[in-house]
Protein backbone atom coordinates (compact mmCIF):
# COMPACT_ATOMS: atom_id res chain seq x y z
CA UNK A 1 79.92 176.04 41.19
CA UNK A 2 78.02 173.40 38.60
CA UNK A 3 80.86 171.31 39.17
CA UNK A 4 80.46 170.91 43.42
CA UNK A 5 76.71 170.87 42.89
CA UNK A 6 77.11 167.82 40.80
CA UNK A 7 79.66 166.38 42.83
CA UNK A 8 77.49 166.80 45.87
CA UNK A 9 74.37 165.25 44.02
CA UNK A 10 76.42 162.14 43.27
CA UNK A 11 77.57 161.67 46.31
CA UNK A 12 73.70 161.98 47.94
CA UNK A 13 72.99 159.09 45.19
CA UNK A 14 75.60 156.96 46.21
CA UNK A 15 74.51 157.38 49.91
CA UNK A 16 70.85 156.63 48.65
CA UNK A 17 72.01 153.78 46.56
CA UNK A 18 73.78 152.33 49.65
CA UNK A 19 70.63 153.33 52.25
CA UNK A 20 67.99 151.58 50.23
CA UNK A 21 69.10 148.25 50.68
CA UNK A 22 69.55 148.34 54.28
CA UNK A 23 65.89 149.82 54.61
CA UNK A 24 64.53 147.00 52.46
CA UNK A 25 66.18 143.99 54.29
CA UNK A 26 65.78 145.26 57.94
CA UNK A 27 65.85 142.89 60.91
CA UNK A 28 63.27 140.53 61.60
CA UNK A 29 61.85 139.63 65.40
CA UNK A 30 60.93 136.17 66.94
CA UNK A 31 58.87 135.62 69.34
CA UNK A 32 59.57 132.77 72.06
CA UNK A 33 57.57 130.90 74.66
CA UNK A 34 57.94 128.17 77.13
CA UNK A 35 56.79 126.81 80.11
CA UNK A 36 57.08 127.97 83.41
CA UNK A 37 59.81 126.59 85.79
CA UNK A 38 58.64 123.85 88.19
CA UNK A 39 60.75 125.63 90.64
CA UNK A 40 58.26 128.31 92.87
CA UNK A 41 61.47 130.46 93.65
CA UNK A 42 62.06 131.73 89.80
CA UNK A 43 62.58 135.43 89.50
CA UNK A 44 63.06 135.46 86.23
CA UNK A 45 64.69 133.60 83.16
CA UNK A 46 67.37 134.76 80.19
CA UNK A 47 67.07 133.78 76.27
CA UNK A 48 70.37 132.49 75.49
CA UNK A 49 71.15 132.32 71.23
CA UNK A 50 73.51 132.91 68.55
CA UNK A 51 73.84 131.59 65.33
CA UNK A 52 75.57 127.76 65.91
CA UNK A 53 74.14 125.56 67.82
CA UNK A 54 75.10 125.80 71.61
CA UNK A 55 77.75 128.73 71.21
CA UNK A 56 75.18 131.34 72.49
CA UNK A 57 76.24 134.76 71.44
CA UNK A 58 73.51 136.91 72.99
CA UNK A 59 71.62 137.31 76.29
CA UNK A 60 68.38 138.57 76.82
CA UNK A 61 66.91 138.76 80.12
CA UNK A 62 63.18 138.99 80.26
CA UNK A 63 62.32 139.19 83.95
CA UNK A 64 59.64 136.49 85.31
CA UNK A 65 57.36 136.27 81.97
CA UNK A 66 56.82 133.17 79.55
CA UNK A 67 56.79 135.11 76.47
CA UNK A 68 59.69 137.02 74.54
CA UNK A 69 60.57 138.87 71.30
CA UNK A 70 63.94 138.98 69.95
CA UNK A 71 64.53 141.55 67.37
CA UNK A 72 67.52 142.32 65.42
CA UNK A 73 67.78 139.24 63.69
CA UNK A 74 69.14 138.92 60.10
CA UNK A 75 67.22 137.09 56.92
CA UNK A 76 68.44 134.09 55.77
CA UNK A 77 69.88 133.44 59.27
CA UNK A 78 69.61 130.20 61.43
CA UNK A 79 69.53 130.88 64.82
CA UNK A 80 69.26 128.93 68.11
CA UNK A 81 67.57 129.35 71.04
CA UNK A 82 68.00 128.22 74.97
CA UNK A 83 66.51 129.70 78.20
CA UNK A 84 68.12 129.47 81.79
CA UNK A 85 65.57 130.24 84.98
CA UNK A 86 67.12 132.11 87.66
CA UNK A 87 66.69 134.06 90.91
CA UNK A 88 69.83 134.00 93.38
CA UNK A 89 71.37 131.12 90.60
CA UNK A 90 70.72 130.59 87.12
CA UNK A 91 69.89 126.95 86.11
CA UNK A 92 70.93 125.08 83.30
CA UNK A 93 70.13 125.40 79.29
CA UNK A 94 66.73 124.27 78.60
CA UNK A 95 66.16 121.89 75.57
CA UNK A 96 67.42 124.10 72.10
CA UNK A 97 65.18 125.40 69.84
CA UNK A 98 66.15 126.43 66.36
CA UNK A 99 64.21 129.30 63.35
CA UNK A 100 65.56 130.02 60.44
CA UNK A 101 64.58 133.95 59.82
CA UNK A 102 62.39 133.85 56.19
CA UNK A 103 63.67 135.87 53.37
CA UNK A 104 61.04 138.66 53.22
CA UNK A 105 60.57 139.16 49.02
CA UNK A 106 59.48 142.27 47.95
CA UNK A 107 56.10 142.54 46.59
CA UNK A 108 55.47 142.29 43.16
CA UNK A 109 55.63 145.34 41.33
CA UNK A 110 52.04 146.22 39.73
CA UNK A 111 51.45 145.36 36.21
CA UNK A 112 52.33 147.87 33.29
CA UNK A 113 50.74 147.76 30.45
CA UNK A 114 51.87 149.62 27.03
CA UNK A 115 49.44 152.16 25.23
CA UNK A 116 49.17 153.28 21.84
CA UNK A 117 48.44 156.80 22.05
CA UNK A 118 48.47 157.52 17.86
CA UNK A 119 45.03 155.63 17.82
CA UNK A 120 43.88 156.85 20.28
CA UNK A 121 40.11 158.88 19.49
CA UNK A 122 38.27 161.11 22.02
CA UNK A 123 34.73 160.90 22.50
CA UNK A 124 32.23 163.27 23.36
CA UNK A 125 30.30 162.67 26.32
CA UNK A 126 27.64 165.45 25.67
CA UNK A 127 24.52 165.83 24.56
């Protein structure tokens, strides 16, 4: 019994040990915006991206809006950016935009300082 109860307890550490990593470096948004299409007809327009330049990997269609945040992306990672206009057609890439996704360092840990408890005295606060 000892022996599955310590077997089971190494195994939730190992899952831990594994988990903790991926909570620490999770994925990181963008947020795009351009400017509206000089055509009156647009219904709505797609983020094209992916992480070399032109090969776009990804699609994201945003409806008729200038704004747009794309989540999911990984630290450390370059990745480029195109939109495409469309309402019965889509138009062409738009000029390419690039971000490289920071690496998000922890925060430093707070300062520890040692005590000496042996010399320690206590001191009485009454009258």
């Amino acid at each position: 019994m000892a022996w599955a109860v310590l077997m089971t307890m190494k195994r939730l550490c190992w899952l831990l040990f594994l988990l903790v990593p991926l909570a620490m470096w999770g994925d990181q948004t963008v947020t795009l915006a351009w400017d509206r299409s000089p055509s009156v007809d647009v219904t709505g327009y797609n983020i094209y991206y992916g992480v070399r330049s032109g090969a776009y990997t990804n699609r994201v269609t945003v409806g008729n809006v200038l704004t747009a945040t794309v989540a999911g992306l990984k630290e450390g990672v370059t990745y480029y950016f195109a939109a495409t206009a469309f309402n019965t057609e889509e138009s062409g890439f738009s000029n390419e935009v690039s971000y490289r996704v920071p690496i998000q360092r922890p925060a430093p840990a707070s300062e520890t300082k040692a005590v000496d408890y042996r010399n320690m005295k206590a001191e009485d606060d009454g009258p």
